[in-house]
Protein backbone atom coordinates (compact mmCIF):
# COMPACT_ATOMS: atom_id res chain seq x y z
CA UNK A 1 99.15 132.42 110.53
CA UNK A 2 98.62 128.72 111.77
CA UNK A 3 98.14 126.99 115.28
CA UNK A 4 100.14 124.38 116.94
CA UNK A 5 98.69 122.41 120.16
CA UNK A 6 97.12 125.91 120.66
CA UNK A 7 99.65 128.12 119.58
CA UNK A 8 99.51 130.38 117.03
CA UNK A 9 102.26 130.25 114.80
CA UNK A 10 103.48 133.13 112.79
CA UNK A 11 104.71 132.74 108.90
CA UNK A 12 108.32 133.13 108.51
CA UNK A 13 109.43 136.30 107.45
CA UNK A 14 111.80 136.13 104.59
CA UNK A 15 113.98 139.90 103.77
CA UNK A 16 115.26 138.41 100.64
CA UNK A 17 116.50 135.05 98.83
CA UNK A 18 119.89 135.14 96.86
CA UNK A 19 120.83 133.31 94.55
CA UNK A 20 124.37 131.44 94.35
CA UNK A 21 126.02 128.94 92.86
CA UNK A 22 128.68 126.32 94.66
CA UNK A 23 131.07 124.10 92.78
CA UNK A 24 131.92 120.70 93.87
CA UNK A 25 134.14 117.86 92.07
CA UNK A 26 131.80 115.12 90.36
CA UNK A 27 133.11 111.57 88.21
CA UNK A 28 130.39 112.02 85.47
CA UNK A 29 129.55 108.40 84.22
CA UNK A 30 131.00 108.82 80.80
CA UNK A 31 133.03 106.34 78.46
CA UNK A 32 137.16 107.19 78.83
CA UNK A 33 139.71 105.41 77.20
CA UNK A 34 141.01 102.86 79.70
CA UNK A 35 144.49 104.53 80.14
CA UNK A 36 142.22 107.65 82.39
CA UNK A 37 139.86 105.75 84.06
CA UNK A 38 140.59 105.48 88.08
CA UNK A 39 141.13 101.53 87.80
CA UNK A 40 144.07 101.80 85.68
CA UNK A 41 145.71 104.44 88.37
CA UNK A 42 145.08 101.95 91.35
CA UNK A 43 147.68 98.93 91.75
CA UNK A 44 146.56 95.95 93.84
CA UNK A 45 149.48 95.76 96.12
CA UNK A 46 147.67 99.26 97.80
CA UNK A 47 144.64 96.65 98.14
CA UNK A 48 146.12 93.72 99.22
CA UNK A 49 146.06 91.87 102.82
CA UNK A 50 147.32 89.07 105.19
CA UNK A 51 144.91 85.95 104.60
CA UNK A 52 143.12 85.06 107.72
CA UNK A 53 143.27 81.18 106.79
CA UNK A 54 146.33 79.33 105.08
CA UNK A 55 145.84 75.26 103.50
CA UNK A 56 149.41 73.62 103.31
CA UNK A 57 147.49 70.05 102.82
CA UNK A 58 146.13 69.67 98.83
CA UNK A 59 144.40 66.75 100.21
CA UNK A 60 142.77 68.38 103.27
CA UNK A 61 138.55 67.71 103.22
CA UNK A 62 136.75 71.09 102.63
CA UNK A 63 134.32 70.35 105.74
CA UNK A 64 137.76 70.54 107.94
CA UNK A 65 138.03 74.10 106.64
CA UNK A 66 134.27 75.18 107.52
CA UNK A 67 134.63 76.08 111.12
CA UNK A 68 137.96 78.48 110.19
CA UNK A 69 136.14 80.34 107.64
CA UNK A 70 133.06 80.74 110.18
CA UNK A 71 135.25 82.31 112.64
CA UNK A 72 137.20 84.46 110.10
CA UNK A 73 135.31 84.74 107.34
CA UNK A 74 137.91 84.78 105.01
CA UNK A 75 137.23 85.05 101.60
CA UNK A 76 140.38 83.89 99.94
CA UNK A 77 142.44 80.51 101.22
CA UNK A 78 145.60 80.49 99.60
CA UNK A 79 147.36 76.75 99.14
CA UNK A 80 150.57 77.02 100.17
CA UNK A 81 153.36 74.09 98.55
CA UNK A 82 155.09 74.15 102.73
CA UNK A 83 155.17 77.22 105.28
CA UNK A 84 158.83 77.29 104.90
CA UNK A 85 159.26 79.04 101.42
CA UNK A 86 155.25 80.26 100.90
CA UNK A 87 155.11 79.19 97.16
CA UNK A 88 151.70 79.02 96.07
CA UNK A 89 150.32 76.32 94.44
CA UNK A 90 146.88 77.91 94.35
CA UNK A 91 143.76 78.71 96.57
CA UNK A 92 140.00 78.59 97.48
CA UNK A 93 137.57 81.13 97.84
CA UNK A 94 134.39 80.24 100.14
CA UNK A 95 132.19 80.13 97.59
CA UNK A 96 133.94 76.48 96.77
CA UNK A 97 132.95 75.96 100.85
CA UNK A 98 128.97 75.90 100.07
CA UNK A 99 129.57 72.62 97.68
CA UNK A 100 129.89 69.79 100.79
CA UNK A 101 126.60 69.64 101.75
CA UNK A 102 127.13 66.29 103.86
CA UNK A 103 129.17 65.98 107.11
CA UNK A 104 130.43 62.92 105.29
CA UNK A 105 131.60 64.59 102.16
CA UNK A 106 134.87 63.74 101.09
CA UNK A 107 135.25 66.60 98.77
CA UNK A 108 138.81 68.12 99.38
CA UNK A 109 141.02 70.95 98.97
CA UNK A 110 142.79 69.51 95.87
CA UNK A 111 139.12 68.92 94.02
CA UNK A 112 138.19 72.20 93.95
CA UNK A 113 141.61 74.48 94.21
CA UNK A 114 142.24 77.52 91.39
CA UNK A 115 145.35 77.72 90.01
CA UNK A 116 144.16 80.86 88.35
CA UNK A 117 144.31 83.86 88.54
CA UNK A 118 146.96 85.00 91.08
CA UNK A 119 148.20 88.47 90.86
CA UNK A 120 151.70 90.47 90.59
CA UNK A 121 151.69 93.69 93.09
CA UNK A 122 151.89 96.01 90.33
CA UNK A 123 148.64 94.65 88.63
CA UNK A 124 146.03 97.55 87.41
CA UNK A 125 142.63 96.94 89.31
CA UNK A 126 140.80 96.54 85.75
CA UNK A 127 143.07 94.04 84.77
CA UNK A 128 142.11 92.75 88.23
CA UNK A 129 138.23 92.85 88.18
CA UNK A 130 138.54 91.35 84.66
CA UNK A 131 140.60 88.49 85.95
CA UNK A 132 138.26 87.72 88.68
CA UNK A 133 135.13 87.97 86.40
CA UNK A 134 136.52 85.69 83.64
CA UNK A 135 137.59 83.42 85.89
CA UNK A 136 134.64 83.27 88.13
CA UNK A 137 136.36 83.47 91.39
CA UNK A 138 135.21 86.16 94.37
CA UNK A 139 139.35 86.92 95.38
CA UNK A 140 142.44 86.04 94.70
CA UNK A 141 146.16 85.44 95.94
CA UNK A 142 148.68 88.17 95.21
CA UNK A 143 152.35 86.43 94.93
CA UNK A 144 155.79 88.04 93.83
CA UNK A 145 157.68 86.72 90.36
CA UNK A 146 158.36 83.78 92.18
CA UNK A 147 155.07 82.59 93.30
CA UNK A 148 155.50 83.66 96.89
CA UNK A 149 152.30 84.52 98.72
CA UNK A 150 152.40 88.38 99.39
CA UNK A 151 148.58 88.97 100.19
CA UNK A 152 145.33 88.03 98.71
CA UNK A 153 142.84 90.68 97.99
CA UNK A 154 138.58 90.19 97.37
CA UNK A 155 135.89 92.61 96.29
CA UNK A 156 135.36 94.03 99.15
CA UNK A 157 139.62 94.89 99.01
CA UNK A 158 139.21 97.14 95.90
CA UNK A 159 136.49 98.27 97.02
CA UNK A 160 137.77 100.02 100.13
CA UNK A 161 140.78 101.20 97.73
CA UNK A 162 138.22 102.80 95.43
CA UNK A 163 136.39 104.39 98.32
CA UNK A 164 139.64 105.90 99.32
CA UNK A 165 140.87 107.18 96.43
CA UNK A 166 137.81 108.49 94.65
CA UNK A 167 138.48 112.08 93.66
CA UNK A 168 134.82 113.19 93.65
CA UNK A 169 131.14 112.39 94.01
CA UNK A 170 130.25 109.70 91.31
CA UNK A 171 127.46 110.98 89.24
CA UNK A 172 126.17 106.97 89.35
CA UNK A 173 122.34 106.06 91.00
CA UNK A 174 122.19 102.13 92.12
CA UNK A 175 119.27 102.06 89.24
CA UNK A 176 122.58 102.32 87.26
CA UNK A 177 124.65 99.37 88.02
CA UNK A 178 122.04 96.77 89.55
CA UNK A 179 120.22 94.00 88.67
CA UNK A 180 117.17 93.07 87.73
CA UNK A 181 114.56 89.97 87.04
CA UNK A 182 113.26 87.15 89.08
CA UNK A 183 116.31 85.36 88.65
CA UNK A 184 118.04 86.99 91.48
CA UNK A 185 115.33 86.16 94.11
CA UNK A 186 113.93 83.50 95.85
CA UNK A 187 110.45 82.92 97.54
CA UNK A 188 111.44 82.08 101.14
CA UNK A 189 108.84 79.40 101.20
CA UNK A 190 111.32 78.00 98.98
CA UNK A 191 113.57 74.73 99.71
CA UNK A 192 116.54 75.42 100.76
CA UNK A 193 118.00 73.19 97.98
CA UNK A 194 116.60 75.41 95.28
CA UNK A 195 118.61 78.46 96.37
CA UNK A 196 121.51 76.05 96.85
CA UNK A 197 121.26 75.10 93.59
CA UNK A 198 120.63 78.45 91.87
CA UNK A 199 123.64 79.88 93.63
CA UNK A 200 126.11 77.17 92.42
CA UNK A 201 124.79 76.60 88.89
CA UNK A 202 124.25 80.46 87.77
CA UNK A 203 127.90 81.52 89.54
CA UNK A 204 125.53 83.71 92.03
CA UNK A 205 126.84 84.82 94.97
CA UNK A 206 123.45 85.70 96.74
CA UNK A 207 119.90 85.65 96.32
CA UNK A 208 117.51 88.45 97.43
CA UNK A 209 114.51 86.68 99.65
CA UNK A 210 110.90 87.36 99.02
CA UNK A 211 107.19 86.99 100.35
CA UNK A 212 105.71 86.55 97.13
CA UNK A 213 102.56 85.91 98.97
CA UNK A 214 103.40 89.56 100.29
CA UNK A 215 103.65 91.28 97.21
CA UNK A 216 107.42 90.77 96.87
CA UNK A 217 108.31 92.29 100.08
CA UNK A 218 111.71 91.56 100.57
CA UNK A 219 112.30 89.88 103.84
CA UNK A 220 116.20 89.03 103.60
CA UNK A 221 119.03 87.69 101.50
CA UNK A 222 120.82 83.91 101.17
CA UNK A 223 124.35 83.84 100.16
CA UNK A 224 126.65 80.94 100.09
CA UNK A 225 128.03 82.34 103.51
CA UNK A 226 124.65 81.06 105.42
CA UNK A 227 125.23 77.40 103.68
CA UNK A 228 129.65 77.79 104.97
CA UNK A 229 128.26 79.58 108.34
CA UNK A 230 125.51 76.83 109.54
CA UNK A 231 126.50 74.21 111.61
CA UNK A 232 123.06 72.45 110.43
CA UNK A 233 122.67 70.36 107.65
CA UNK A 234 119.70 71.36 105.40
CA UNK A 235 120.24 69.47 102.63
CA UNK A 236 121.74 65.90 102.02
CA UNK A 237 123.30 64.78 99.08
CA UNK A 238 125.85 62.78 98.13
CA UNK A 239 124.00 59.24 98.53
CA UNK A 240 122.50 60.23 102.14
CA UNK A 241 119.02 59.53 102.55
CA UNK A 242 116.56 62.32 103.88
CA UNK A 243 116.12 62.04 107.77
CA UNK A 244 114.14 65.30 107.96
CA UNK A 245 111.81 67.34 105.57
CA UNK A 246 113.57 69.72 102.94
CA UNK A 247 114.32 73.10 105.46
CA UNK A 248 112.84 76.30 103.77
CA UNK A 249 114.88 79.57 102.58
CA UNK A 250 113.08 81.50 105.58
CA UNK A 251 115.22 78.28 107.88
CA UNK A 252 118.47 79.92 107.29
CA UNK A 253 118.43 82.96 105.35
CA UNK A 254 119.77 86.34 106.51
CA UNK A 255 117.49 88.82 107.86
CA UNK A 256 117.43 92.60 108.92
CA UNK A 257 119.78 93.38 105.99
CA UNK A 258 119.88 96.96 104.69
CA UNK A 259 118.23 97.69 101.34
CA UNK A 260 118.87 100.28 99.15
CA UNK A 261 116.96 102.79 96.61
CA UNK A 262 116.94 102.95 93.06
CA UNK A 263 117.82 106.74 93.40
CA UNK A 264 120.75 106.11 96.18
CA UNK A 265 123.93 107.16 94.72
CA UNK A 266 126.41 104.93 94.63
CA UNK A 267 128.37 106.40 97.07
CA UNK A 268 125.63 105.17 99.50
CA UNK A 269 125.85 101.56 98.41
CA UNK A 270 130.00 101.84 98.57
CA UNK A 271 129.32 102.03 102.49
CA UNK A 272 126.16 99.72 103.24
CA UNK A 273 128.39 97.34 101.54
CA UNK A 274 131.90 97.94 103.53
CA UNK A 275 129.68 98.14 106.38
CA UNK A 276 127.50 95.25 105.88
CA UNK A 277 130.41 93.02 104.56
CA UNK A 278 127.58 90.67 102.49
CA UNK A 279 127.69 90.00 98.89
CA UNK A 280 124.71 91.43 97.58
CA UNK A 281 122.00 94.18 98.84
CA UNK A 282 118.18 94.37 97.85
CA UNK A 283 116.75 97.67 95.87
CA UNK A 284 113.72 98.12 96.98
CA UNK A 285 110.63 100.46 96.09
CA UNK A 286 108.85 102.89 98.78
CA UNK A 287 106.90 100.09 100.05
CA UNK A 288 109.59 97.79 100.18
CA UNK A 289 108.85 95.28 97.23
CA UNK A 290 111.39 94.26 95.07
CA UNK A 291 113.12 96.13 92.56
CA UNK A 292 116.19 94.61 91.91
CA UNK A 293 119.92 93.32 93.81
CA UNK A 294 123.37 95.09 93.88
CA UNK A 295 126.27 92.82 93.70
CA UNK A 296 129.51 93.98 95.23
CA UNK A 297 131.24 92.98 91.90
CA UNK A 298 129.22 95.52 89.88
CA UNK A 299 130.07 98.44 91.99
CA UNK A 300 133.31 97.53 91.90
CA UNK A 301 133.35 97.42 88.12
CA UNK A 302 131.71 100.34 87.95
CA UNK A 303 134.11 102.36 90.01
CA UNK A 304 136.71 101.36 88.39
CA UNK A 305 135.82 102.48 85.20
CA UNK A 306 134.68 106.08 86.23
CA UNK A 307 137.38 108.51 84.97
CA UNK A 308 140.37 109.29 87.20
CA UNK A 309 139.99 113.02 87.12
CA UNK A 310 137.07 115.30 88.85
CA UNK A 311 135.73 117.66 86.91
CA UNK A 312 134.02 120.72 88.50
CA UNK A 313 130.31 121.10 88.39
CA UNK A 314 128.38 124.25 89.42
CA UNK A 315 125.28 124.01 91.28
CA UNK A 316 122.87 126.94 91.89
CA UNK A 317 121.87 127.03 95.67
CA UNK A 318 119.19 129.38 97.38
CA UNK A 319 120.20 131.48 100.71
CA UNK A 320 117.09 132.42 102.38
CA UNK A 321 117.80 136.01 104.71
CA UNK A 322 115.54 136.16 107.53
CA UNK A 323 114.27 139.29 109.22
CA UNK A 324 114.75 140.30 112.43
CA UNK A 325 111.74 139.72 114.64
């Protein structure tokens, strides 16, 4: 017997326990010939979408396009040849957006436009997520045999298509598919031109932010949507001279993101991330120190290569039978 605020509290009184066992459908993590696996099932016409933002001008500046993206945040910007016939001559993603980092940059559409890869409807996602990963783009246009734009799709497209057409609980923890190593964080005492410059020359399309005065306490992330997003100019380049000191990571970085555990399933991260809409997520320990970051792309790849087929696992489950008082 115990007391509460005065109260005695009696034991609970258990008649018996029994013993059960429930099944439920589970994607075990195992290696599948690429013909099963769930990406090979999934087309990316079921993914694909209206683009928010449309460049019929090649020679169009890339700051122009800043303040469309903010508003949308569009990952994809196809290049259309006219709006009359919708062939596409190629597109942007907004990672190419971070690169002017002058008000006077003449950068423009036509400098930094992909040709490569565009997709047919019928497309497998793996042939998809290998597309996008060898040609280091975040999203892509989708066209028809003769080039006509029919959608664009990004990560977090397939994604939501995985989500929706997973046929169990993945048998995946985060510690699984993230990352880790210093070289996906940043001290936020940092320059801002140090994360800008990490993020462009390693392909990266966020950076988890640290107190390393603070143990590695995570305190936010920077992606190349804070440098598109910002209508401040941090850092000058392209023959400007410095007006101002160098702004620090803490200036403009995200903060109050959600972080995850290296023992979350995956399933977790699949909805932080729809949610959340950001590139990458911290893994963090119990005392909220850096472990390591989850990159939409990895999930993604790691979906899609889970076999397409459930198989049934058994799990033994206690019933406790109280008795009557």
């Amino acid at each position: 017997m115990g007391r509460k605020d005065g109260v005695d509290i009696l034991p609970e009184r258990v008649k018996e326990v029994k013993v059960k066992e429930e099944k439920k459908a589970v994607l075990l993590p195992e290696e599948v010939p690429e013909e099963l696996t769930l990406g090979k099932a999934l087309q990316v016409r079921e993914a694909a979408r209206a683009p928010a933002v449309v460049v019929y001008n090649k020679h169009e500046l890339l700051v122009n396009l800043k303040p469309l993206v903010r508003k949308t945040d569009e990952e994809v910007i196809p290049v259309l040849r006219d709006p009359y016939t919708k062939r596409t001559d190629g597109f942007l993603t907004q990672f190419e957006l971070m690169v002017p980092t002058s008000h006077r940059s003449r950068f423009s559409v036509l400098d930094f436009m992909h040709e490569f890869p565009m997709f047919k409807p019928d497309d497998d996602l793996l042939r998809v997520v290998r597309e996008l990963e060898d040609k280091r783009v975040r999203g892509a246009p989708v066209v028809d045999e003769e080039g006509k734009l029919l959608g664009v799709v990004d990560y977090f497209d397939l994604l939501r298509l995985l989500k929706h057409h997973l046929p169990g609980e993945p048998e995946l923890k985060v510690k699984d598919v993230m990352r880790t190593g210093e070289e996906y964080a940043i001290d936020w005492n940092e320059k801002v031109n140090k994360a800008w410059h990490k993020l462009i020359n390693k392909f990266l399309p966020g950076l988890v932010v640290v107190a390393k005065d603070e143990e590695n306490k995570v305190k936010g992330i920077i992606t190349y949507k804070e440098f598109v997003k910002t209508n401040r100019w941090f850092i000058h380049r392209e023959g400007e001279h410095m007006s101002v000191p160098m702004a620090k990571v803490k200036t403009i970085m995200m903060r109050g993101v959600p972080s995850l555990s290296p023992e979350d399933s995956v399933t977790v991260a699949l909805d932080k991330f729809l949610v959340f809409r950001e590139p990458v997520i911290p893994v963090v320990d119990e005392e909220g120190r850096y472990v390591g970051a989850l990159f939409v792309e990895d999930l993604v790849r790691a979906l899609a290569r889970l076999p397409r087929k459930a198989v049934e696992k058994s799990e033994t489950v206690e019933v406790r039978e109280k008795e009557a008082s």
